[in-house]
N, C-alpha and C. Protein backbone atom coordinates (compact mmCIF):
# COMPACT_ATOMS: atom_id res chain seq x y z
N UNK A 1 59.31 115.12 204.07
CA UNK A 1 60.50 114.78 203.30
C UNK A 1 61.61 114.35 204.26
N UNK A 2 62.36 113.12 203.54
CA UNK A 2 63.57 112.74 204.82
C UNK A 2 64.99 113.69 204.62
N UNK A 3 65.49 113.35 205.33
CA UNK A 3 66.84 114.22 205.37
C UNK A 3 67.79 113.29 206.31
N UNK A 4 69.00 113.61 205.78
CA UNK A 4 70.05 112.55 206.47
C UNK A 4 70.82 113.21 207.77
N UNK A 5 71.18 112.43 208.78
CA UNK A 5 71.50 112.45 209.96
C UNK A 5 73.10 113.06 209.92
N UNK A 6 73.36 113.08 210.94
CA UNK A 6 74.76 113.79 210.95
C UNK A 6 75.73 112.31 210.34
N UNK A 7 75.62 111.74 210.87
CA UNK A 7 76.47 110.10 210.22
C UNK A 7 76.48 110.24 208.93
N UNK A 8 75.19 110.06 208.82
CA UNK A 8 74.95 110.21 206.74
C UNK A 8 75.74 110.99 206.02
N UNK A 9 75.71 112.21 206.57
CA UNK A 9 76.21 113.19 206.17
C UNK A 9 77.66 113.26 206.05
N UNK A 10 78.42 112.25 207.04
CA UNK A 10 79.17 112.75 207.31
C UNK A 10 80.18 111.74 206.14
N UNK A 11 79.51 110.49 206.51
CA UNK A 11 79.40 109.11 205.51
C UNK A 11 79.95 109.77 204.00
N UNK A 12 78.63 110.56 203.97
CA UNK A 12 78.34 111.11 202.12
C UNK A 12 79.37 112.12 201.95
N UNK A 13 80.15 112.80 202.96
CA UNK A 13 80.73 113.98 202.20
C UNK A 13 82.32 113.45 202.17
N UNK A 14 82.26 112.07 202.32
CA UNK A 14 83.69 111.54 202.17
C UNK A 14 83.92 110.70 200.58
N UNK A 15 82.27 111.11 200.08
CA UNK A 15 82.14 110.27 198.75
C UNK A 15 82.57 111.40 197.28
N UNK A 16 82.76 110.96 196.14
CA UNK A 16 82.77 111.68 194.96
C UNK A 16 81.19 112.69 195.10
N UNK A 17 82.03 113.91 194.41
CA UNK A 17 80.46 114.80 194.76
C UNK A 17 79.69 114.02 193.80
N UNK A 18 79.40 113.14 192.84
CA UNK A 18 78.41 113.12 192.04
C UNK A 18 77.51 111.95 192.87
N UNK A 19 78.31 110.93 194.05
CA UNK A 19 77.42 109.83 194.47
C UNK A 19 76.18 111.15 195.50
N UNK A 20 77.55 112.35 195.81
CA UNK A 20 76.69 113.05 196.64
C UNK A 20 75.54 113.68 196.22
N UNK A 21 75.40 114.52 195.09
CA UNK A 21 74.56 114.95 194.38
C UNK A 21 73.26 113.94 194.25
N UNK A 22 73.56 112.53 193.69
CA UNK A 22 72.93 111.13 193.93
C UNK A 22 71.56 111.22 194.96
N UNK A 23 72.64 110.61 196.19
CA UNK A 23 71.95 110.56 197.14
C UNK A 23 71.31 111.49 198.08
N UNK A 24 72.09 112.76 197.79
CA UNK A 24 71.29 113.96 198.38
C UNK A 24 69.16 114.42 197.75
N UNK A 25 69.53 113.93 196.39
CA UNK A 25 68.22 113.64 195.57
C UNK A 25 67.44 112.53 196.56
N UNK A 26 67.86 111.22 196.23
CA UNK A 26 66.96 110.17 196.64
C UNK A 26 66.83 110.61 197.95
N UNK A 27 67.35 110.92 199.13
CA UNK A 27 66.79 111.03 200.02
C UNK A 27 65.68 111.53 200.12
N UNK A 28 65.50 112.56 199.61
CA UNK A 28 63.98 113.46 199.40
C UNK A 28 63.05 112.73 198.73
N UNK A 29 63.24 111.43 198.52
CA UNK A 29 61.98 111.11 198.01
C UNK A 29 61.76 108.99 198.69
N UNK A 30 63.01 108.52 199.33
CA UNK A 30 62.97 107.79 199.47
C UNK A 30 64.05 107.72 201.11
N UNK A 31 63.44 107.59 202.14
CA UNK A 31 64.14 107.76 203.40
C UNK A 31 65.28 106.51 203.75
N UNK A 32 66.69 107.13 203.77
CA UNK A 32 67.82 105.87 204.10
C UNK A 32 69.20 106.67 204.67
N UNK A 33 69.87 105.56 204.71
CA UNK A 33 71.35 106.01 205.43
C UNK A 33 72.37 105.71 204.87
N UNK A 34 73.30 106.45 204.75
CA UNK A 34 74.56 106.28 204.53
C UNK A 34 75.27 105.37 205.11
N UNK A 35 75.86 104.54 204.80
CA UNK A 35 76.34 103.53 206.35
C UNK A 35 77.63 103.89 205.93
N UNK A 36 78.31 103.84 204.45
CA UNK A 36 79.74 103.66 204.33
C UNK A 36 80.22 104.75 203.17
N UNK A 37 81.18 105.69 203.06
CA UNK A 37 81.52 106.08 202.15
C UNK A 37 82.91 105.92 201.84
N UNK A 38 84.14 106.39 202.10
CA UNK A 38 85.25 106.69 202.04
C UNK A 38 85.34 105.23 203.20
N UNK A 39 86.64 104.56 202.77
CA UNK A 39 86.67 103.37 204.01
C UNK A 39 88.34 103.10 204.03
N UNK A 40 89.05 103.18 205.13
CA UNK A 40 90.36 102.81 205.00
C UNK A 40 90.80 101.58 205.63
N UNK A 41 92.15 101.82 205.21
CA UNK A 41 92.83 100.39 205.09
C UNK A 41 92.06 99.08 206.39
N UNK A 42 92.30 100.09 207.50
CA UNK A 42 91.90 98.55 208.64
C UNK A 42 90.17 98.52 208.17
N UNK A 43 89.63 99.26 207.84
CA UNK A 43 88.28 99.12 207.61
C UNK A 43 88.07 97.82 206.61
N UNK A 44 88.74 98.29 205.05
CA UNK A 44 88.52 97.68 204.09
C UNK A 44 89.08 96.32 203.88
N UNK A 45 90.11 96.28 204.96
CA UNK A 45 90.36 94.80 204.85
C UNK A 45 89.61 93.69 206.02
N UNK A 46 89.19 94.59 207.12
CA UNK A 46 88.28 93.75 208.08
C UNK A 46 87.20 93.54 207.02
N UNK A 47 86.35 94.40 206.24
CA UNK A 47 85.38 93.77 205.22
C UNK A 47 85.55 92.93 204.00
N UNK A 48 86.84 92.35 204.03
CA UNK A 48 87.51 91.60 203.01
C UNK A 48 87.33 90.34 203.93
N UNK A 49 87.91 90.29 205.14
CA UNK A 49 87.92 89.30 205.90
C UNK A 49 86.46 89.07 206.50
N UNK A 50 85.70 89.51 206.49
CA UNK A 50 84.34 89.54 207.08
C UNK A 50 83.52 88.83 205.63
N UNK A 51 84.02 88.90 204.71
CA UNK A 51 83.41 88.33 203.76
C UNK A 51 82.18 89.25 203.02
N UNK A 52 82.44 90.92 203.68
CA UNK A 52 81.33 91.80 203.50
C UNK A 52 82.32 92.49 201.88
N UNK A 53 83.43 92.32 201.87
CA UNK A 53 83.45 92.44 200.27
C UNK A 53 85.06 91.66 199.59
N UNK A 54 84.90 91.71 198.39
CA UNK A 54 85.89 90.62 197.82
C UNK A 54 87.41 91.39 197.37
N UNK A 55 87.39 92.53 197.87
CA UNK A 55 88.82 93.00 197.35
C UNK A 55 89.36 93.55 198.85
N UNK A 56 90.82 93.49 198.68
CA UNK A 56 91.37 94.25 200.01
C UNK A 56 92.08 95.33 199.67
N UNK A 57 92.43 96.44 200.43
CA UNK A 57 93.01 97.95 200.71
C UNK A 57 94.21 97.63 199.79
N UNK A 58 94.42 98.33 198.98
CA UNK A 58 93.88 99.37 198.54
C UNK A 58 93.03 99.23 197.28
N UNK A 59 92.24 98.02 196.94
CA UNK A 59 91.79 97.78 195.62
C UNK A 59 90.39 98.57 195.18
N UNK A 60 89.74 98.54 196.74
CA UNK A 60 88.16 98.70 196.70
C UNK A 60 87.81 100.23 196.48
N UNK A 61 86.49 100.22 195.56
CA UNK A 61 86.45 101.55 195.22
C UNK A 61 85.73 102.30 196.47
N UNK A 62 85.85 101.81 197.30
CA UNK A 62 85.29 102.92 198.75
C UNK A 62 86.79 103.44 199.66
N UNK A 63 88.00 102.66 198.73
CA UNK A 63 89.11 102.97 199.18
C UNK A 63 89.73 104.60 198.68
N UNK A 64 89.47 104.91 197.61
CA UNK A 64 90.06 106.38 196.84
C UNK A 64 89.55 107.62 197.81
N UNK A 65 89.96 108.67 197.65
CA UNK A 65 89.34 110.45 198.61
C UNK A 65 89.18 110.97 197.33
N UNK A 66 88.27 111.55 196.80
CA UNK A 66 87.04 111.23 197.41
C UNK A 66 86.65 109.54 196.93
N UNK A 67 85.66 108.73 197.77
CA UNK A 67 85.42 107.33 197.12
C UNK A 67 84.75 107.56 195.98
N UNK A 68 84.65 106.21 195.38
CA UNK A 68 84.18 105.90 194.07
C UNK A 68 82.66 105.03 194.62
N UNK A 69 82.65 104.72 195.62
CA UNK A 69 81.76 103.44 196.28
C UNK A 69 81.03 104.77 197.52
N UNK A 70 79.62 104.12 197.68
CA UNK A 70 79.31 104.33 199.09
C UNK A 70 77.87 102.92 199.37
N UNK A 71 77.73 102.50 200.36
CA UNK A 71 76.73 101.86 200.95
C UNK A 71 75.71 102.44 201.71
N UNK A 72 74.60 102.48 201.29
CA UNK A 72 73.19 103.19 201.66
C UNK A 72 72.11 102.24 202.18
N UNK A 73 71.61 102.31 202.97
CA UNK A 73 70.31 101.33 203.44
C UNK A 73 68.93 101.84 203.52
N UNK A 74 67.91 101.18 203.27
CA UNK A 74 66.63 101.66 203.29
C UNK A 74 66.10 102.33 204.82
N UNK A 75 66.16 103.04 205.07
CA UNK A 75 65.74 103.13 206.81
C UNK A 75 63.99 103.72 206.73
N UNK A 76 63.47 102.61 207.58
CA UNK A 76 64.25 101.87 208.53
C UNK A 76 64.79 101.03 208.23
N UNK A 77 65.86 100.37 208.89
CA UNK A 77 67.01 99.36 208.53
C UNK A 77 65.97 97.91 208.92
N UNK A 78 65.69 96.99 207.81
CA UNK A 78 65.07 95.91 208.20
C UNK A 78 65.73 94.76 207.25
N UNK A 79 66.85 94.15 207.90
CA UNK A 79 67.68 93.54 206.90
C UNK A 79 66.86 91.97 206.12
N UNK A 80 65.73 91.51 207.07
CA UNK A 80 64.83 90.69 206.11
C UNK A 80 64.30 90.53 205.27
N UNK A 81 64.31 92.13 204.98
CA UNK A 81 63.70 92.53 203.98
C UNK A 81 64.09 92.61 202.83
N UNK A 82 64.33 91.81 202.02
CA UNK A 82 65.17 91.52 200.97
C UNK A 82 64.45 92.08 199.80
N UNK A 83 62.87 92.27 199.34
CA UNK A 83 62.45 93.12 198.32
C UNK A 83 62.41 94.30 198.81
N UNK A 84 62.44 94.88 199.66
CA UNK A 84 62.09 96.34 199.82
C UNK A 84 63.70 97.10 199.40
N UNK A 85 64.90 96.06 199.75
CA UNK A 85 66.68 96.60 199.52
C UNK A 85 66.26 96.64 197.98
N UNK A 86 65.97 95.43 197.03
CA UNK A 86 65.72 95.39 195.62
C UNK A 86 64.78 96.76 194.88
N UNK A 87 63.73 97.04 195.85
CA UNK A 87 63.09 97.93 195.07
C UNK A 87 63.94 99.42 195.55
N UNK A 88 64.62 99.47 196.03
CA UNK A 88 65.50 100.48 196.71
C UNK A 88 66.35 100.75 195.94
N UNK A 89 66.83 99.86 195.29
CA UNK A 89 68.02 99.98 194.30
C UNK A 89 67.89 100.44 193.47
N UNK A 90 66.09 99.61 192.83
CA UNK A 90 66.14 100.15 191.33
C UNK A 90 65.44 101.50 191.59
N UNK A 91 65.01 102.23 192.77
CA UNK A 91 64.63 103.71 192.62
C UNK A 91 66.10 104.20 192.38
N UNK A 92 67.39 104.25 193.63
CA UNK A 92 68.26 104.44 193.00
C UNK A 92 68.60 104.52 191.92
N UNK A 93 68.67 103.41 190.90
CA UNK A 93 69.04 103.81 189.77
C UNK A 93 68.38 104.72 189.00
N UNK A 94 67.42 104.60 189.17
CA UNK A 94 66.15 105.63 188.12
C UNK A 94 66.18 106.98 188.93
N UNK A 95 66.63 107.31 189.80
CA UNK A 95 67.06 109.06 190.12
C UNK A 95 68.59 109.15 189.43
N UNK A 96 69.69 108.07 189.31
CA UNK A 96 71.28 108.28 189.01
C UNK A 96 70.50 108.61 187.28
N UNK A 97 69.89 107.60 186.70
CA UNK A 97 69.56 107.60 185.29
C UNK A 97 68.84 108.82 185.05
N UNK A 98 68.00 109.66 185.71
CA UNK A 98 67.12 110.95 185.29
C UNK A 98 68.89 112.03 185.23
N UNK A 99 69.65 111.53 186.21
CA UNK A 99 70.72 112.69 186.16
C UNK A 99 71.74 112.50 185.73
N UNK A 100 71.92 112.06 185.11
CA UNK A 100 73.30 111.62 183.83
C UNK A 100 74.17 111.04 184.84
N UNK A 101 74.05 110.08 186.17
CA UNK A 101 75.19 109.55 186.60
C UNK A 101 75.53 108.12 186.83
N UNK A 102 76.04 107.63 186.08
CA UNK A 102 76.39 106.48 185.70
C UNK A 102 76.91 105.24 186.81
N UNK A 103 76.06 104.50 186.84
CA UNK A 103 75.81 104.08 188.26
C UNK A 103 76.27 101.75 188.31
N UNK A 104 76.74 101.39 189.35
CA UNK A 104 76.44 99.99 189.35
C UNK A 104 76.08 99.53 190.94
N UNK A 105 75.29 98.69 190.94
CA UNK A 105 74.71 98.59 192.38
C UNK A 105 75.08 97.19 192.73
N UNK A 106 75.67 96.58 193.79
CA UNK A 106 75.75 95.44 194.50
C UNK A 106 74.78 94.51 193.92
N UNK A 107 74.00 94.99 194.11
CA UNK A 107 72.81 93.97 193.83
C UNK A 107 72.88 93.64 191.89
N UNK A 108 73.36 93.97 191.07
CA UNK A 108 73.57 93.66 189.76
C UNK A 108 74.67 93.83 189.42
N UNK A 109 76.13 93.14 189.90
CA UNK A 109 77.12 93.68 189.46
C UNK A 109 77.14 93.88 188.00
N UNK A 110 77.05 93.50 186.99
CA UNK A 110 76.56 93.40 185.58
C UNK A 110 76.01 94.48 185.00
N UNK A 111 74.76 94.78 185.50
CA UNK A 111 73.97 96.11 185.51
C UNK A 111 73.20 95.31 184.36
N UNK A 112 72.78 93.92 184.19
CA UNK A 112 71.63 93.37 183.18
C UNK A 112 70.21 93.56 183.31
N UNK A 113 70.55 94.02 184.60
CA UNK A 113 68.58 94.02 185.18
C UNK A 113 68.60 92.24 185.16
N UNK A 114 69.24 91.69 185.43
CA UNK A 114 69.01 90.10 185.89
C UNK A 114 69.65 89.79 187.51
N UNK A 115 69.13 89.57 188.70
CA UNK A 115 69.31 89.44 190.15
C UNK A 115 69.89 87.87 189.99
N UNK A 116 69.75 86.76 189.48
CA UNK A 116 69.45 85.27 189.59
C UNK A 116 70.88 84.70 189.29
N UNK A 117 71.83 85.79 188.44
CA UNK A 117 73.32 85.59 187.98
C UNK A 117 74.31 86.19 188.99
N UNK A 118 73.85 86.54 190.55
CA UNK A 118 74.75 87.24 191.16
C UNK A 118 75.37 85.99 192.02
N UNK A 119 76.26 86.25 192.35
CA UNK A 119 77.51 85.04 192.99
C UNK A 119 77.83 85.85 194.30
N UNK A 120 77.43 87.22 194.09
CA UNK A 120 77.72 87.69 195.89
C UNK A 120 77.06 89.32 195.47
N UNK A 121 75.81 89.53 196.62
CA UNK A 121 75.48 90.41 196.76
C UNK A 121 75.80 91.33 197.60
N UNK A 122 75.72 92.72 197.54
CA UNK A 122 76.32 93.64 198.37
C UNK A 122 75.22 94.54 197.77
N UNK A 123 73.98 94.37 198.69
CA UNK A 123 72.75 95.02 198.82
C UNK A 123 72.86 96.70 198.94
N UNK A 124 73.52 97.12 199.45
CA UNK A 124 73.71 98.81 199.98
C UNK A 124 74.89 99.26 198.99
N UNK A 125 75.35 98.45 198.18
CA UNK A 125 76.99 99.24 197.46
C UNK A 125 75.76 99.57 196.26
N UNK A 126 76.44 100.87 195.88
CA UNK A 126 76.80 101.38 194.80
C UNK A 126 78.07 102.59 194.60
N UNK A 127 78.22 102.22 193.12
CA UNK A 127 79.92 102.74 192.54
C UNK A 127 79.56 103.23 191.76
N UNK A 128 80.42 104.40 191.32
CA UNK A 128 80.43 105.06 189.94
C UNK A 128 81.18 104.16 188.80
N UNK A 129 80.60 104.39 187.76
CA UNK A 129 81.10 103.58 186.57
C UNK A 129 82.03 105.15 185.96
N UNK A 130 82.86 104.77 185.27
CA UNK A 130 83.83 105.42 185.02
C UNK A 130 83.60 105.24 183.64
């Protein structure tokens, strides 16, 4: 069984307890990392300007304590791998959905189960829906 690194950890405990609860699950059944949880101002606007996301400080939901957002990657980290992030997601969702937590992932901003309508992906985000 995997278990997350001190980073991960440290990543995840800057998130809403329920992304934590989340991902503390999937790990045990699907091995990855935390890359981003809680993100401030010079952070969130270098990823505004980096083009790694579309809102700036203070809009983004990885901006709030605890966040609303965290970014997770499949590890091992193999960014070519563009179905293995997809099938990653939708395990994600199907552990948030077994536990009543209401979930939207980069990869569907919509949440249609349709990939082909996205205009900008952000493979590793997921947010709590409110």
């Amino acid at each position: 069984m995997a278990s997350f690194g001190r980073r991960s950890k440290a990543n995840l405990s800057t998130a809403h307890p329920d992304l934590q609860r989340l991902f503390n699950e999937v790990v045990k059944h699907f091995d990855c990392s935390v890359t981003c949880g809680h993100r401030g101002k010079e952070a969130q606007n270098e990823a505004y300007h980096s083009g790694r996301s579309k809102v700036k400080w203070p809009d983004g939901n990885h901006n709030s304590k605890p966040s609303q957002a965290v970014d997770v990657i499949p590890y091992p980290v193999d960014w070519g791998d563009i179905k293995r992030f997809y099938m990653f997601v939708g395990f994600v969702r199907g552990i948030a959905a077994s536990m009543n937590i209401k979930i939207v992932a980069g990869a569907d901003w919509d949440g249609d189960t349709q990939v082909k309508d996205q205009d900008f992906n952000d493979l590793p985000h997921f947010e709590l829906i409110n």
